[in-house]
N, C-alpha and C. Protein backbone atom coordinates (compact mmCIF):
# COMPACT_ATOMS: atom_id res chain seq x y z
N UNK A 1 7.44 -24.50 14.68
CA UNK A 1 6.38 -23.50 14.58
C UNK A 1 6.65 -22.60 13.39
N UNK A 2 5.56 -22.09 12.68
CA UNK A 2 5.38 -21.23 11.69
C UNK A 2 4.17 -20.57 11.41
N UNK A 3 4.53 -19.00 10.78
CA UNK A 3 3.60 -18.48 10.69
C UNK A 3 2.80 -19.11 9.26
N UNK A 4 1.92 -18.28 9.27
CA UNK A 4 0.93 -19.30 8.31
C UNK A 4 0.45 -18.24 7.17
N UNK A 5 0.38 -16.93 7.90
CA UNK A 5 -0.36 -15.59 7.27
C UNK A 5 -0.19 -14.72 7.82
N UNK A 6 -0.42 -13.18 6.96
CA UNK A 6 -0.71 -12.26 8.13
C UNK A 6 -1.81 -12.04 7.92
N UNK A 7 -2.54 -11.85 9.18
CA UNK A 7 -4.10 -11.94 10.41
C UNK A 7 -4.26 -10.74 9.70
N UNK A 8 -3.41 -9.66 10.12
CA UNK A 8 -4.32 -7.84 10.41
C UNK A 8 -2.82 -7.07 10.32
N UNK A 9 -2.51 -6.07 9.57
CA UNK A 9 -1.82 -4.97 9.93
C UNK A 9 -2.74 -3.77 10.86
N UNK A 10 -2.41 -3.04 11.75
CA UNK A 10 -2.95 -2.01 12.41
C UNK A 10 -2.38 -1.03 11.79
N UNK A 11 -2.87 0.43 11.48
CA UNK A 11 -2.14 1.30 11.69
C UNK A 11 -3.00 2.74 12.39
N UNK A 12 -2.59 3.76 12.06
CA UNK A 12 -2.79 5.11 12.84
C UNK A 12 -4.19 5.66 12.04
N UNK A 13 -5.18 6.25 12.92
CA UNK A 13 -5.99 7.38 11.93
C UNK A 13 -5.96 8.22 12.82
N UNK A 14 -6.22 9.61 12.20
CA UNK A 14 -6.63 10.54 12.93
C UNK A 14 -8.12 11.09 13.35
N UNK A 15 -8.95 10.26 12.52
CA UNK A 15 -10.07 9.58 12.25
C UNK A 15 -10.61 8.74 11.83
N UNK A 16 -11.16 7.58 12.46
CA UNK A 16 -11.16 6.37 11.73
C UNK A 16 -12.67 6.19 10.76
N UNK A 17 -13.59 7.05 10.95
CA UNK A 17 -14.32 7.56 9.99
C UNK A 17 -13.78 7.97 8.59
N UNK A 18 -12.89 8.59 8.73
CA UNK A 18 -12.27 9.44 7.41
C UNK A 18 -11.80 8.55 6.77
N UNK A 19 -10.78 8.11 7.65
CA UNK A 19 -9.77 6.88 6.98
C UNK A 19 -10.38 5.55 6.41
N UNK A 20 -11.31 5.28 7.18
CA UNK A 20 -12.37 4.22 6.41
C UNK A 20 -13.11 4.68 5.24
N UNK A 21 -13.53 5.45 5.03
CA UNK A 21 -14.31 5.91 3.88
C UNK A 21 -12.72 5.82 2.83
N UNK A 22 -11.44 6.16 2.84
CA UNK A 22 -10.48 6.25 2.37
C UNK A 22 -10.41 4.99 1.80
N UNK A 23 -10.18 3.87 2.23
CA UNK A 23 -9.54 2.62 2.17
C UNK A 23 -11.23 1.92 1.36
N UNK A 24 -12.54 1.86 2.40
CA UNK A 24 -13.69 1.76 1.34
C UNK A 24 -13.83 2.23 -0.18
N UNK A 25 -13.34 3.59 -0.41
CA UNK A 25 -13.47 4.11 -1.81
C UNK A 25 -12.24 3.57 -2.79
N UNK A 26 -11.26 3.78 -2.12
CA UNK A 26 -9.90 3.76 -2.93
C UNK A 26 -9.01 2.04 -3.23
N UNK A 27 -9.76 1.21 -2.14
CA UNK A 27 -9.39 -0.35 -2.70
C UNK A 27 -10.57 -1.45 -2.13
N UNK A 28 -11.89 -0.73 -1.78
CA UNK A 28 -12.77 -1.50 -1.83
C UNK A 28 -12.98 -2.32 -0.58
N UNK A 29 -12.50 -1.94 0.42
CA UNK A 29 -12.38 -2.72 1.45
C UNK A 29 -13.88 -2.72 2.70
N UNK A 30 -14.24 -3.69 2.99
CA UNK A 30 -15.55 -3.59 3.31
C UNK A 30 -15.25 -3.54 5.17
N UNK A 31 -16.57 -2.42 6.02
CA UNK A 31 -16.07 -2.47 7.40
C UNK A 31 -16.88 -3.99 7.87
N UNK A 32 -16.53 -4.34 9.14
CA UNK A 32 -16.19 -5.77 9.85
C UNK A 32 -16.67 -4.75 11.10
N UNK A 33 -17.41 -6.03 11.83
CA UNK A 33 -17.47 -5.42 13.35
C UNK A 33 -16.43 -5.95 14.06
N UNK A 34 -15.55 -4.46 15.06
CA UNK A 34 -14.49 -5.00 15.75
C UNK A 34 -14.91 -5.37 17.24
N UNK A 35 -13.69 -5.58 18.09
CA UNK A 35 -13.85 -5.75 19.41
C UNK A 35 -13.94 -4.59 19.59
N UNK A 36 -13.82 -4.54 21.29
CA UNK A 36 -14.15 -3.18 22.11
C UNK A 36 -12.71 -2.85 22.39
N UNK A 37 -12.33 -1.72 22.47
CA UNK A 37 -10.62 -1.60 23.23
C UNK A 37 -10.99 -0.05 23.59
N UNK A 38 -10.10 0.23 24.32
CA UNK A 38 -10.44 1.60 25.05
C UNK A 38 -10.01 2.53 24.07
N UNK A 39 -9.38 2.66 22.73
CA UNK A 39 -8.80 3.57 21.49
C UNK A 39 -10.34 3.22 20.66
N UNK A 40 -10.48 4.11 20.09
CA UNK A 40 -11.52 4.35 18.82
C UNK A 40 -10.89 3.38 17.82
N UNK A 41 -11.32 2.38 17.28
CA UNK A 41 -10.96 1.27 16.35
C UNK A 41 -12.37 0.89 15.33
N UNK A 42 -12.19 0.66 14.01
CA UNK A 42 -12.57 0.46 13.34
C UNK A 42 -11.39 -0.83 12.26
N UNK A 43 -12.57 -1.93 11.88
CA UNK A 43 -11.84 -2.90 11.36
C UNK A 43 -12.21 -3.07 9.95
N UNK A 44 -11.26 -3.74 9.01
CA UNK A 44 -11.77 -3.75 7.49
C UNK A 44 -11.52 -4.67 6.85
N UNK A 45 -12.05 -4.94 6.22
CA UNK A 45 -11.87 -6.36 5.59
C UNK A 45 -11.50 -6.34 4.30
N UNK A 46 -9.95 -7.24 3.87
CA UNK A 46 -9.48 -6.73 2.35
C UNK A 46 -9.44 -8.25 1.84
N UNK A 47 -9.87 -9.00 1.32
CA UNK A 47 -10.23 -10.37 1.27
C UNK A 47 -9.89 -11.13 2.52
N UNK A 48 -8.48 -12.24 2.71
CA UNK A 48 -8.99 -13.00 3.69
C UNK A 48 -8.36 -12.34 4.85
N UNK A 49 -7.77 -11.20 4.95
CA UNK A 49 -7.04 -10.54 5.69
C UNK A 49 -7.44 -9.30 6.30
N UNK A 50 -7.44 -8.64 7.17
CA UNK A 50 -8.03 -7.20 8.04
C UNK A 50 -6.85 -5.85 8.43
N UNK A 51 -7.49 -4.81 7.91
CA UNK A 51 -6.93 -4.01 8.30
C UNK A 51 -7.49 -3.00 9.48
N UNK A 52 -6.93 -2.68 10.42
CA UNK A 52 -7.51 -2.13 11.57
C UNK A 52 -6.96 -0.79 12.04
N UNK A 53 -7.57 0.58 12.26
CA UNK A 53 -7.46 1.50 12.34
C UNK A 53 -8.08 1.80 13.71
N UNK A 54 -6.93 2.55 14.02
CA UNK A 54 -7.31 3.56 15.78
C UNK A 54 -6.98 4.77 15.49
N UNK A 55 -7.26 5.55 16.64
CA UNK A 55 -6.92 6.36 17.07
C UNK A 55 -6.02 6.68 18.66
N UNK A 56 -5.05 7.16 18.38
CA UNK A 56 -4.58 7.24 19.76
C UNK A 56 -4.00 8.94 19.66
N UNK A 57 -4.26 9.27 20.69
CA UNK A 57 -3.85 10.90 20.78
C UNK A 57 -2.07 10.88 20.90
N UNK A 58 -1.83 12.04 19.89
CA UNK A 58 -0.21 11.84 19.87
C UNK A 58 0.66 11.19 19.13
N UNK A 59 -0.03 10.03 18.53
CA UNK A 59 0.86 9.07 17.47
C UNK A 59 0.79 9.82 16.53
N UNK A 60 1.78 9.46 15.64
CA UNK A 60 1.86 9.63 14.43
C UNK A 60 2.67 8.22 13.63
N UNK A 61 2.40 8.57 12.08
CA UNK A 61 3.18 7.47 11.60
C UNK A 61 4.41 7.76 10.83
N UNK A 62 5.12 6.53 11.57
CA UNK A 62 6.64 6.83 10.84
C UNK A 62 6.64 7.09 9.45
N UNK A 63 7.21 7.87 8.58
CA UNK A 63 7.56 7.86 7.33
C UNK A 63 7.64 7.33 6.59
N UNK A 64 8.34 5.95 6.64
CA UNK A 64 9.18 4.59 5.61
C UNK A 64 8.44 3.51 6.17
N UNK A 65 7.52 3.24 7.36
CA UNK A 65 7.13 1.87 7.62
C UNK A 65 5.61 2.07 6.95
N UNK A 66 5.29 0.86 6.20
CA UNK A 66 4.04 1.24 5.25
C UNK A 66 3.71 -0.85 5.44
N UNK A 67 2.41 -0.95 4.79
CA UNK A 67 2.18 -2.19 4.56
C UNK A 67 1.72 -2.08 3.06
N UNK A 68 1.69 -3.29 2.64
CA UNK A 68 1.64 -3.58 0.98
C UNK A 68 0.21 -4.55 0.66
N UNK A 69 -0.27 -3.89 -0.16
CA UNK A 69 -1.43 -4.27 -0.49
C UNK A 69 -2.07 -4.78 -2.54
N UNK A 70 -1.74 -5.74 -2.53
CA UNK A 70 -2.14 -6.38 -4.05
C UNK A 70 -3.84 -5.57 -4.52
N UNK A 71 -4.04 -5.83 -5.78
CA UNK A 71 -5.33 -5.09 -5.99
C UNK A 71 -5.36 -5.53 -7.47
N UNK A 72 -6.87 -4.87 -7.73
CA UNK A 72 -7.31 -6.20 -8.91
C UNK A 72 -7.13 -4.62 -10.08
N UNK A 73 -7.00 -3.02 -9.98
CA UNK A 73 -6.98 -2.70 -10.78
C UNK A 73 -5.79 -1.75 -10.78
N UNK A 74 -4.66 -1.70 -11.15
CA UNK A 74 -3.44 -1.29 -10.62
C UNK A 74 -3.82 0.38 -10.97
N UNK A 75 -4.35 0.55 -12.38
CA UNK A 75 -4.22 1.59 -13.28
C UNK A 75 -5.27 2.47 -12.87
N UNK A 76 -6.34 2.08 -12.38
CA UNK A 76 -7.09 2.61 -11.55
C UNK A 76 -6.51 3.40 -10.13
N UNK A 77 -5.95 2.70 -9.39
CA UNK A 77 -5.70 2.48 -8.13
C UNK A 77 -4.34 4.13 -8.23
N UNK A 78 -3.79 3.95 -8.96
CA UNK A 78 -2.89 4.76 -9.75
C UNK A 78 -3.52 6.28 -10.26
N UNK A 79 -4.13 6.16 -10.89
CA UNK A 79 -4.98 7.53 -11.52
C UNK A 79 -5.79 8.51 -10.40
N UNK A 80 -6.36 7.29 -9.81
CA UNK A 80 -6.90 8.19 -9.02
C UNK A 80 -6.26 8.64 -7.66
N UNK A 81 -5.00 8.08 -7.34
CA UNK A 81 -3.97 8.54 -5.90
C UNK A 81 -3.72 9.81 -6.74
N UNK A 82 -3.54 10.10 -8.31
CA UNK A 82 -2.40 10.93 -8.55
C UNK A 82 -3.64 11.81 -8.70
N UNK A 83 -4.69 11.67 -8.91
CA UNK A 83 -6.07 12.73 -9.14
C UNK A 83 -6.16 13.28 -7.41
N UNK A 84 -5.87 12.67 -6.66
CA UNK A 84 -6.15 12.80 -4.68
C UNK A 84 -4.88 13.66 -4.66
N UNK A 85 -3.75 13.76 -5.20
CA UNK A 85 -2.63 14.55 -5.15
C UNK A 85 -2.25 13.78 -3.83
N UNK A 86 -2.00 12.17 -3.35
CA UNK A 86 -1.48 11.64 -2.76
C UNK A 86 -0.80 10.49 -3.04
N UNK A 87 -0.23 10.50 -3.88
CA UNK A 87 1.29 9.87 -4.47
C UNK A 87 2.34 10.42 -3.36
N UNK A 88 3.45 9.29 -2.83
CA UNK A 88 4.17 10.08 -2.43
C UNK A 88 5.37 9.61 -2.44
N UNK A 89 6.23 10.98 -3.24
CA UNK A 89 7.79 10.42 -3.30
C UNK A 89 8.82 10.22 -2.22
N UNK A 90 8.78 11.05 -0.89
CA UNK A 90 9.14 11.10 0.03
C UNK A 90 10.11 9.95 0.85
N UNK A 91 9.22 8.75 0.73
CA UNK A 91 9.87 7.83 1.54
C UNK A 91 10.42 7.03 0.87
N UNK A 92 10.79 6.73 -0.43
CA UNK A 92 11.81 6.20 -1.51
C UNK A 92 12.41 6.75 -2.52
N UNK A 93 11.80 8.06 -2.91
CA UNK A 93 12.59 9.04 -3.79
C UNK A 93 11.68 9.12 -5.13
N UNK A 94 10.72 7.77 -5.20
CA UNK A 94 9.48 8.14 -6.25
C UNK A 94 8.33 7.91 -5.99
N UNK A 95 7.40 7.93 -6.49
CA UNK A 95 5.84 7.17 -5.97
C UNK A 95 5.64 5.68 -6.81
N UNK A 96 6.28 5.46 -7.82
CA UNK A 96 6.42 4.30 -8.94
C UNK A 96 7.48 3.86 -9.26
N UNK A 97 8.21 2.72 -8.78
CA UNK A 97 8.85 2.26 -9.86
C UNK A 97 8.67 0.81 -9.86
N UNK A 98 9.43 0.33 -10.80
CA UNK A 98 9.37 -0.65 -11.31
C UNK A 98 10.77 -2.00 -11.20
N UNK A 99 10.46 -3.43 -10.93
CA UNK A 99 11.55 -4.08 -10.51
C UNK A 99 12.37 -5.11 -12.00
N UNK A 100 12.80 -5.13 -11.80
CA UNK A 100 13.73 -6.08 -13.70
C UNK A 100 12.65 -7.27 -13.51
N UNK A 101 12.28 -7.77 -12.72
CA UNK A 101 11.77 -8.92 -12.96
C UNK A 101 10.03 -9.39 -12.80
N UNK A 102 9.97 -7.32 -13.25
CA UNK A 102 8.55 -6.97 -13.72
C UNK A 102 7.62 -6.35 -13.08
N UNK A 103 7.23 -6.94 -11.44
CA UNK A 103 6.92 -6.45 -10.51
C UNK A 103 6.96 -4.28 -10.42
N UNK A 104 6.06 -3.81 -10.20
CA UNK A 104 5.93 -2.81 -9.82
C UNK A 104 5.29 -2.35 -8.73
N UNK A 105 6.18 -0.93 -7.93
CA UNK A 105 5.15 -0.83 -6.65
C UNK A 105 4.88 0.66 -7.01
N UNK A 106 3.80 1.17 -6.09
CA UNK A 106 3.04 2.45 -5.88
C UNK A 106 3.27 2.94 -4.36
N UNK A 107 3.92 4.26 -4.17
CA UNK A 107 3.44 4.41 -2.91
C UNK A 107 2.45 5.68 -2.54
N UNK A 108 1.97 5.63 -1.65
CA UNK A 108 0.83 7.03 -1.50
C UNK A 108 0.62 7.18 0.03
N UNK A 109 -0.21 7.97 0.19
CA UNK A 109 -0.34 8.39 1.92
C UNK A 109 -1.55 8.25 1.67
N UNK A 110 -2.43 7.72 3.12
CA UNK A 110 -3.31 7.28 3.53
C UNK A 110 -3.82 9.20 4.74
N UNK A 111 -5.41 9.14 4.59
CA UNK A 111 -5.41 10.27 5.64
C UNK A 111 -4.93 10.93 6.58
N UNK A 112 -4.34 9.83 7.23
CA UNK A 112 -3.14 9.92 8.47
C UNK A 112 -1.79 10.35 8.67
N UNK A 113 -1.75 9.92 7.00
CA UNK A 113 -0.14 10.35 6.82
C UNK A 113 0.49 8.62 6.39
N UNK A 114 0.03 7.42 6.86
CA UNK A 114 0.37 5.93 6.88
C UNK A 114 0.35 5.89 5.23
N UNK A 115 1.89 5.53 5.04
CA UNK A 115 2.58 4.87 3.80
C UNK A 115 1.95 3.69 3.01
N UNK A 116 1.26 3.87 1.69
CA UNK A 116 0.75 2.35 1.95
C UNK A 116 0.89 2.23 0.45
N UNK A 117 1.59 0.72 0.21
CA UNK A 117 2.26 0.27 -1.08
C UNK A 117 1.21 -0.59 -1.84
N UNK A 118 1.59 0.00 -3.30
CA UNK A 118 0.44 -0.78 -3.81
C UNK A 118 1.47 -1.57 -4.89
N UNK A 119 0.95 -2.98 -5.22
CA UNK A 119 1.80 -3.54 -5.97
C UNK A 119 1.19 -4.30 -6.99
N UNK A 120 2.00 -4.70 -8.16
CA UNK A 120 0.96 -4.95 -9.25
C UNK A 120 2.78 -5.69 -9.80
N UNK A 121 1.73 -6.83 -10.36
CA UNK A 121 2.74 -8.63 -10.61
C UNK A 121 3.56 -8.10 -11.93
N UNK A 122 3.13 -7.57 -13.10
CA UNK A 122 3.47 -7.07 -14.25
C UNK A 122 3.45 -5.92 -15.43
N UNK A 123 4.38 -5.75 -15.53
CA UNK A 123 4.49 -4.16 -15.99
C UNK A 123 4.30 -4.28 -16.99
N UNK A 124 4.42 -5.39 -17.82
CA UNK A 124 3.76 -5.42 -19.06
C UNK A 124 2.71 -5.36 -19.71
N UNK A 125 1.85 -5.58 -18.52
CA UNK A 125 0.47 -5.26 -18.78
C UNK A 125 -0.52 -3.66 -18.62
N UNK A 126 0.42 -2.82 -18.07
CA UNK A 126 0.39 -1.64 -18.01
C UNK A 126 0.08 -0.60 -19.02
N UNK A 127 -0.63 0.61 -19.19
CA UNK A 127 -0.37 1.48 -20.34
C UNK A 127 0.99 2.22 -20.05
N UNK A 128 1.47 2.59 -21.45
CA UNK A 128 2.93 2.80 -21.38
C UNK A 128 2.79 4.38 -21.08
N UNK A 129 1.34 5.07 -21.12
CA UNK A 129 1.70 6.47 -20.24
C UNK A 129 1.70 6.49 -18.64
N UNK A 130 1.57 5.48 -17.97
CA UNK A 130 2.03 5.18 -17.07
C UNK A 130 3.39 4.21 -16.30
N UNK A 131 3.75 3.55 -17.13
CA UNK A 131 5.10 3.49 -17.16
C UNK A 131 5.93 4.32 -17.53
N UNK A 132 5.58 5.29 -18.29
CA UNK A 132 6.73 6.46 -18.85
C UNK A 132 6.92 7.21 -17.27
N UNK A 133 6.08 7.23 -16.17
CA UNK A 133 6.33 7.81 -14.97
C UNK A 133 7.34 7.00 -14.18
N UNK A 134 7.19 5.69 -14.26
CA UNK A 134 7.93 4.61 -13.41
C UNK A 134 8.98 4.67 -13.53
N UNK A 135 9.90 4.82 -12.09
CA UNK A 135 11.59 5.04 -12.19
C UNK A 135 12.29 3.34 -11.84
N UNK A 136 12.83 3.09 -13.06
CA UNK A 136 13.23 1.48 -12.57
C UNK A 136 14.15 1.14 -11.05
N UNK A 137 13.79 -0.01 -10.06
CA UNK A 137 14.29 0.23 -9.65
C UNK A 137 16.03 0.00 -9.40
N UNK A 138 16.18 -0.69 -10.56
CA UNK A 138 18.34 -0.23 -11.28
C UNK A 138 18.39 1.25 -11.08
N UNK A 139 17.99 1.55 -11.40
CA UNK A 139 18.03 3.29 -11.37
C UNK A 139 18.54 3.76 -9.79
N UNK A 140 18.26 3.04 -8.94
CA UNK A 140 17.90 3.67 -7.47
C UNK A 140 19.24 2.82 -6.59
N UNK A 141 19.18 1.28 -6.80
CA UNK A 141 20.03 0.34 -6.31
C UNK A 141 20.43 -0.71 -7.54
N UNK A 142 21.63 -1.26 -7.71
CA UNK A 142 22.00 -2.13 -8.19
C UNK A 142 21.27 -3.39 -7.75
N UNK A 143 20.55 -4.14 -9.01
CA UNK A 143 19.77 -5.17 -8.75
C UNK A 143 21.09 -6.23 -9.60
N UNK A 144 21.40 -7.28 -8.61
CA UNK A 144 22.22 -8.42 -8.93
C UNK A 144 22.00 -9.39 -8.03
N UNK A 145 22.82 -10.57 -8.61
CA UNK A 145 22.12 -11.84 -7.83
C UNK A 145 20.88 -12.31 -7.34
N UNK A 146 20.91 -12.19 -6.35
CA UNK A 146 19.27 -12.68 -5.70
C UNK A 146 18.86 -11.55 -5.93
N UNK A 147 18.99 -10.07 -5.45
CA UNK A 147 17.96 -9.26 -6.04
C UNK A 147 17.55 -8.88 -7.01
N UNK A 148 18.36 -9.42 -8.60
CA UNK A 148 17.87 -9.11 -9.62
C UNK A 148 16.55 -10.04 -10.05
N UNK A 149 16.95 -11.26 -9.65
CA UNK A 149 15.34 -12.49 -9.30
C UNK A 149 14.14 -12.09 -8.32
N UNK A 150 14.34 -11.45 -7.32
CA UNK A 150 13.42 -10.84 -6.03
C UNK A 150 12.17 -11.00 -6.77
N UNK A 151 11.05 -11.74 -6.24
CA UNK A 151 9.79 -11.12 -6.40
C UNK A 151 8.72 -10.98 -5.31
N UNK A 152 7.71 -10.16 -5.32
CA UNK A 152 6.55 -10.26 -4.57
C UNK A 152 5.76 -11.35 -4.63
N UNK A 153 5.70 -12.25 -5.84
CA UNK A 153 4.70 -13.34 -6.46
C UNK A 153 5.29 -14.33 -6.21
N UNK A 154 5.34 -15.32 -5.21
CA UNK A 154 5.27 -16.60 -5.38
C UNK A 154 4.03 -17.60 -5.24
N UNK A 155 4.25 -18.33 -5.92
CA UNK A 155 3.27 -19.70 -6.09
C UNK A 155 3.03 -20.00 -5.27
């Protein structure tokens, strides 16, 4: 047995109105009609994959657990978290950096407070006033052996 994909990440809103209009404006994600469940849920569709938002009284979201999300305009996606003043350094020590073997991630907060990584295949294709922000990540951990190869992109 093996998995094949992932189906749906869930995570927290404090409104799933809010938070949808969030995720609609900021990576384009279109709403889906969900099931019924006794929590306020709203579902979204990010190509072949769904993201699904509740509400439950009392949750909150952990700090460091986030899901990762590819996107067709990095520099966009970028300008305008840092225009929302929701970049956030908090749960890795920057909102950008960058990996030796090109790969770069973004992190930012979602309405709720939910961590959510944005990642983009090559830094070379970047403007360099936005890489002048990006903290490599050598800088943070020693990248050797297998992690100096690590990527998000495989074939």
């Amino acid at each position: 047995m093996r998995a094949t994909r992932i189906n749906h990440v869930s995570v927290l809103a404090n409104d799933v109105q809010e938070s949808a209009r969030f995720y609609e404006e900021l990576f384009g994600m279109e709403r889906i009609p969900p099931a019924m469940f006794r929590e306020n849920v709203l579902w979204l569709k990010a190509g072949e994959q769904q993201l699904h938002l509740f509400e439950i009284e009392g949750n909150e979201p952990t700090p460091n657990h986030h899901f990762g999300l590819d996107v067709d305009d990095f520099e966009a996606v970028y300008r305008e978290a840092k225009d929302r003043d929701i970049l956030d350094t908090r749960a890795f020590g920057t909102a950008l950096r960058g990996h030796p073997k090109g790969w770069v991630q973004l992190y930012l907060r979602d309405p709720a407070g939910n961590l959510v990584e944005v990642n983009w295949p090559d830094a070379s294709t970047l403007d360099p006033a936005i890489l002048a922000e990006m903290t490599p990540l050598e800088n943070m951990a020693h990248q050797e052996g297998d992690a100096a190869v690590a990527t998000l992109y495989h074939s």
